[in-house]
Protein backbone atom coordinates (compact mmCIF):
# COMPACT_ATOMS: atom_id res chain seq x y z
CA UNK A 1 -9.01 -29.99 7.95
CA UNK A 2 -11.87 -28.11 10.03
CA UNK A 3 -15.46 -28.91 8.69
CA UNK A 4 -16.14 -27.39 5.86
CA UNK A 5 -19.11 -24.68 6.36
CA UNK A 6 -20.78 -23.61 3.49
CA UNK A 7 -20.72 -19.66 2.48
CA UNK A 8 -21.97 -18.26 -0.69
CA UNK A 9 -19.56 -17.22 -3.08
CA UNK A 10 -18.49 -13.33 -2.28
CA UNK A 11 -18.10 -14.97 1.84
CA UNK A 12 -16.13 -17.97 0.66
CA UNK A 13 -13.66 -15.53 -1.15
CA UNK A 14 -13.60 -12.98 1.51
CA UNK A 15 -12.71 -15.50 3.62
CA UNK A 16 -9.97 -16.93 1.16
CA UNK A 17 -8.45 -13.45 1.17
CA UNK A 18 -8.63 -13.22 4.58
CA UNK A 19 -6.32 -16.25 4.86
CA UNK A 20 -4.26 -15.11 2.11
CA UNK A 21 -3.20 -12.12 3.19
CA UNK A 22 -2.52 -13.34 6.40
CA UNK A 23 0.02 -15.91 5.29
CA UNK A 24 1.53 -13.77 2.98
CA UNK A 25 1.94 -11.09 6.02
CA UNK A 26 3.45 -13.38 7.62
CA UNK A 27 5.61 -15.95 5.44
CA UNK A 28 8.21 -14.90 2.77
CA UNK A 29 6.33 -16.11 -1.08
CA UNK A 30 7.72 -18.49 -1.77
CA UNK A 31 6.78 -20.32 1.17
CA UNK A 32 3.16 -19.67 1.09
CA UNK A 33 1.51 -22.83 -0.46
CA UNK A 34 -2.22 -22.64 -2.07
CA UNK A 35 -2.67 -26.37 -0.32
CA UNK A 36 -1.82 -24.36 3.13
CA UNK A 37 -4.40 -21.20 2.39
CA UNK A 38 -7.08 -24.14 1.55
CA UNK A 39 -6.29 -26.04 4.80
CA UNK A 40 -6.65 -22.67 6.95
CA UNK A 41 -10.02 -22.03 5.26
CA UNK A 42 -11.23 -25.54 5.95
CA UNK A 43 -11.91 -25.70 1.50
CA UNK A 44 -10.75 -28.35 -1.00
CA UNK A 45 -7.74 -27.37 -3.11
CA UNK A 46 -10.41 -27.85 -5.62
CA UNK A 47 -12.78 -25.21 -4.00
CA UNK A 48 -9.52 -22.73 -3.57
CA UNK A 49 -8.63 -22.83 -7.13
CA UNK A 50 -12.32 -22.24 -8.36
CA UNK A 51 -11.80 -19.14 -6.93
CA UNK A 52 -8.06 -18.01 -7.13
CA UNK A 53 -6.37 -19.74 -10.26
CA UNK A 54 -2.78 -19.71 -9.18
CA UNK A 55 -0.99 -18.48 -5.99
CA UNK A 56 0.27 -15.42 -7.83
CA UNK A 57 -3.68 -14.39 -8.26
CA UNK A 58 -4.92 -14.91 -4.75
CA UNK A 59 -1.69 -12.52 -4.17
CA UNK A 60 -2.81 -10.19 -6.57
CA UNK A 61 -6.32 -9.87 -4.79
CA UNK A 62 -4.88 -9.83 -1.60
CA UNK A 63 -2.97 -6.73 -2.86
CA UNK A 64 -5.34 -5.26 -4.45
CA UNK A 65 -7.19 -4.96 -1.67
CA UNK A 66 -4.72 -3.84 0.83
CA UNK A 67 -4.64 -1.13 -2.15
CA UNK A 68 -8.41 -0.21 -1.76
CA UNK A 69 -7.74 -0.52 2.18
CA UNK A 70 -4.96 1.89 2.37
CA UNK A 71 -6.76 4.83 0.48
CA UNK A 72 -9.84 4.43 2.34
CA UNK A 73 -7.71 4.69 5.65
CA UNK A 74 -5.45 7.68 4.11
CA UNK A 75 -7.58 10.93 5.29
CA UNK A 76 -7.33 13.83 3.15
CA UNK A 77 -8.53 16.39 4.81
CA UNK A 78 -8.06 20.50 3.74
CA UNK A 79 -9.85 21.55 7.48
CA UNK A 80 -6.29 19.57 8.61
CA UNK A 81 -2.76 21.35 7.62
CA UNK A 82 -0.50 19.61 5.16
CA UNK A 83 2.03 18.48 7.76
CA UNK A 84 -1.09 16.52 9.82
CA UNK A 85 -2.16 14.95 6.43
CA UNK A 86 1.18 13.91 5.36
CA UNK A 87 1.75 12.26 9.14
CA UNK A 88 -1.67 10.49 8.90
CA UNK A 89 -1.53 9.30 5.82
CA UNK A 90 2.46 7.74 6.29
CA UNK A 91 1.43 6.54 9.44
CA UNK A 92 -1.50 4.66 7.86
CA UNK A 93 0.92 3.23 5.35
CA UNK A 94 3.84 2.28 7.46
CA UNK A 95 1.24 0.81 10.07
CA UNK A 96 0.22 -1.83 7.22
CA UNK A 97 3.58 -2.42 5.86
CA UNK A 98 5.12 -3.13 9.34
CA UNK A 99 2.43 -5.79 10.31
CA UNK A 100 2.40 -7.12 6.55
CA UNK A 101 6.51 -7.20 6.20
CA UNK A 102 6.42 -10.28 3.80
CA UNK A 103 3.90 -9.03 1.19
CA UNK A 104 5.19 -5.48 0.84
CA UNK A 105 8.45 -7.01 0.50
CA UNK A 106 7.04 -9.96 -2.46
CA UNK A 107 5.06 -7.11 -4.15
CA UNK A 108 8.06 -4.77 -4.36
CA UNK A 109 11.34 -7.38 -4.24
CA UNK A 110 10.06 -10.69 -5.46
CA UNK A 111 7.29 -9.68 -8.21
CA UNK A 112 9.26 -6.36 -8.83
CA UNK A 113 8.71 -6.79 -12.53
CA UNK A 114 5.37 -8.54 -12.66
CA UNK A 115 2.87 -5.63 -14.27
CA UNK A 116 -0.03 -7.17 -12.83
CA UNK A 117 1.11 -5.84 -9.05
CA UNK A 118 3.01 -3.02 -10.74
CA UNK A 119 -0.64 -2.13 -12.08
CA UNK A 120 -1.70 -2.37 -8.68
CA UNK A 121 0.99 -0.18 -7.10
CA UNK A 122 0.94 2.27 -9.61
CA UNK A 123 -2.81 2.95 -9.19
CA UNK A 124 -2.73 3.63 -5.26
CA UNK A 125 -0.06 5.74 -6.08
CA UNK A 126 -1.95 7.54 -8.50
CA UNK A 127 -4.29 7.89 -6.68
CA UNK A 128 -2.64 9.49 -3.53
CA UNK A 129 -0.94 12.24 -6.21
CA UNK A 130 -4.04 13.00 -7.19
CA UNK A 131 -5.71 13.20 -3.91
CA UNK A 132 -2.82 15.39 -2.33
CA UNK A 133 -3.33 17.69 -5.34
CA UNK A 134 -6.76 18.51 -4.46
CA UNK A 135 -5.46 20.02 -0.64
CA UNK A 136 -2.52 21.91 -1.90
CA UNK A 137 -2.94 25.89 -2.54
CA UNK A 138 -1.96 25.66 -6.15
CA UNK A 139 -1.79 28.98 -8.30
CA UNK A 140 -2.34 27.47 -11.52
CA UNK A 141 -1.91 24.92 -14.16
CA UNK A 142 1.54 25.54 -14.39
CA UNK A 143 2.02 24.98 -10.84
CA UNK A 144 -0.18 21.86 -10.44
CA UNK A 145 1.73 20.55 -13.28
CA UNK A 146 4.98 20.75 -11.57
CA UNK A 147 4.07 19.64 -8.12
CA UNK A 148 2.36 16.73 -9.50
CA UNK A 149 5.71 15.59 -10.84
CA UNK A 150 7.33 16.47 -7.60
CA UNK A 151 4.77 13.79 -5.70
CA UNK A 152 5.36 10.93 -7.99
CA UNK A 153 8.79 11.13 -7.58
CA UNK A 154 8.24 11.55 -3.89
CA UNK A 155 5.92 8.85 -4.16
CA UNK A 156 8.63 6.41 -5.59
CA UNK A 157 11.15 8.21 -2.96
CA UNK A 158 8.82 6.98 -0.14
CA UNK A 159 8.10 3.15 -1.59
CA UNK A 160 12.17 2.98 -2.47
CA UNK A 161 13.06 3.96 1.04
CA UNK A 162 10.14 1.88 3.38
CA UNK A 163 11.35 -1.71 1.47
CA UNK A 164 15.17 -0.55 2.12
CA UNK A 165 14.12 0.35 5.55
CA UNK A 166 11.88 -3.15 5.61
CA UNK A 167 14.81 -5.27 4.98
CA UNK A 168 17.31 -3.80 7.53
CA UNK A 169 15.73 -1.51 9.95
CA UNK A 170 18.28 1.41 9.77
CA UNK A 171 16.68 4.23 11.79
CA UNK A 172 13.54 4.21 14.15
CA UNK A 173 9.83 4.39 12.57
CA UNK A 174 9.36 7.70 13.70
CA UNK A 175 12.39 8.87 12.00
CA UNK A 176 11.33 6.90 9.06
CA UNK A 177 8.08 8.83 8.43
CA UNK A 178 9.71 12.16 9.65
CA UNK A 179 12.73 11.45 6.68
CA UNK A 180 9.75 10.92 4.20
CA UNK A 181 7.38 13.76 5.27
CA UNK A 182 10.22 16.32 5.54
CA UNK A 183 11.29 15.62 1.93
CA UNK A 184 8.08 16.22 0.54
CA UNK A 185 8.06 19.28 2.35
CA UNK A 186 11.07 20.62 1.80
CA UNK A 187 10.70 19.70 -1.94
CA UNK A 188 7.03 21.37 -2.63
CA UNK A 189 8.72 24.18 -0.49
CA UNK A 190 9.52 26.04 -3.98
CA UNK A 191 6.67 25.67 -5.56
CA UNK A 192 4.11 26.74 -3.23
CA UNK A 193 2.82 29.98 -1.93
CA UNK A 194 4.58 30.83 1.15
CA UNK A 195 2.01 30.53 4.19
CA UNK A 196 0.76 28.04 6.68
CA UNK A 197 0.43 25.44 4.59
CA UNK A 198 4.00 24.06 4.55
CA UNK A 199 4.43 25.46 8.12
């Protein structure tokens, strides 16, 4: 174990995530051991747990935090069109779940029915509805109420089809994000007014 060097409390846990989320990117779950994340960080198992009380939390923080990351990262932007938001934002998402493989695939396979990262998951995706509702030209309540339910299922689509697509690679990236964007587009089609927007 490296020296130990002494952080206060909000560095010592930063750093903890740090290490965290980069063995979980990297290892499947179930391999990731708390004894390994303290030995990276140079802590005590001791020092590790006073901060994170079980593996599954330290994942949960880690994920939570990709979370936060990923709708910082996601520009919404009405000066771009739809179709430019759409790409950015996917390509933002993919980006992270390509380089972190192993926790996309524990948060969505392995702790599929644990509602603490369901919580998690849910709000990002919340989130993005609610944000994409704010740049679409919607007429009315009426209409805001039915494309909203049109992007969560979307949403769902989209998280369905990247850990399929995460597990056995069946088309390029690129196609990948084009399958996801067009069917978003093709599915708001309907429901919007007809102009640039979906053009």
């Amino acid at each position: 174990m490296p020296p130990r060097q002494r952080l206060d409390p909000a560095d010592r846990r930063a750093q903890l995530l740090a290490v965290g989320a980069r063995l979980f990117a990297v290892h499947p779950y179930e391999d990731v051991l708390m004894e390994d994340v303290a030995r990276q960080a140079g802590v005590s198992r001791a020092l590790l747990y006073r901060h994170f009380a079980s593996k599954h939390e330290l994942f949960a923080a880690v994920y939570q935090q990709a979370a936060d990351q990923l709708l910082t990262d996601t520009r919404l932007d009405p000066a771009d069109s739809l179709l430019e938001q759409l790409v950015q934002g996917m390509d933002v998402h993919l980006d992270y779940f390509i380089a972190n493989r192993h926790a996309v695939l524990a948060a969505n396979r392995v702790l599929a029915g644990d509602p603490v990262i369901q919580t998690i998951m849910t709000g990002e995706l919340d989130a993005l509805r609610a944000r994409l509702l704010t740049v679409l030209p919607l007429a009315d309540e009426a209409a805001r109420e039915a494309v909203s339910g049109v992007l969560k299922s979307w949403l769902v689509f989209v998280q369905v089809l990247v850990v399929d697509w995460l597990t056995k690679e069946t088309c390029t990236r690129t196609e990948l994000r084009d399958v996801c964007v067009g069917a978003v587009l093709g599915a708001l089609r309907p429901l919007l007014p007809a102009g640039p927007a979906l053009d």
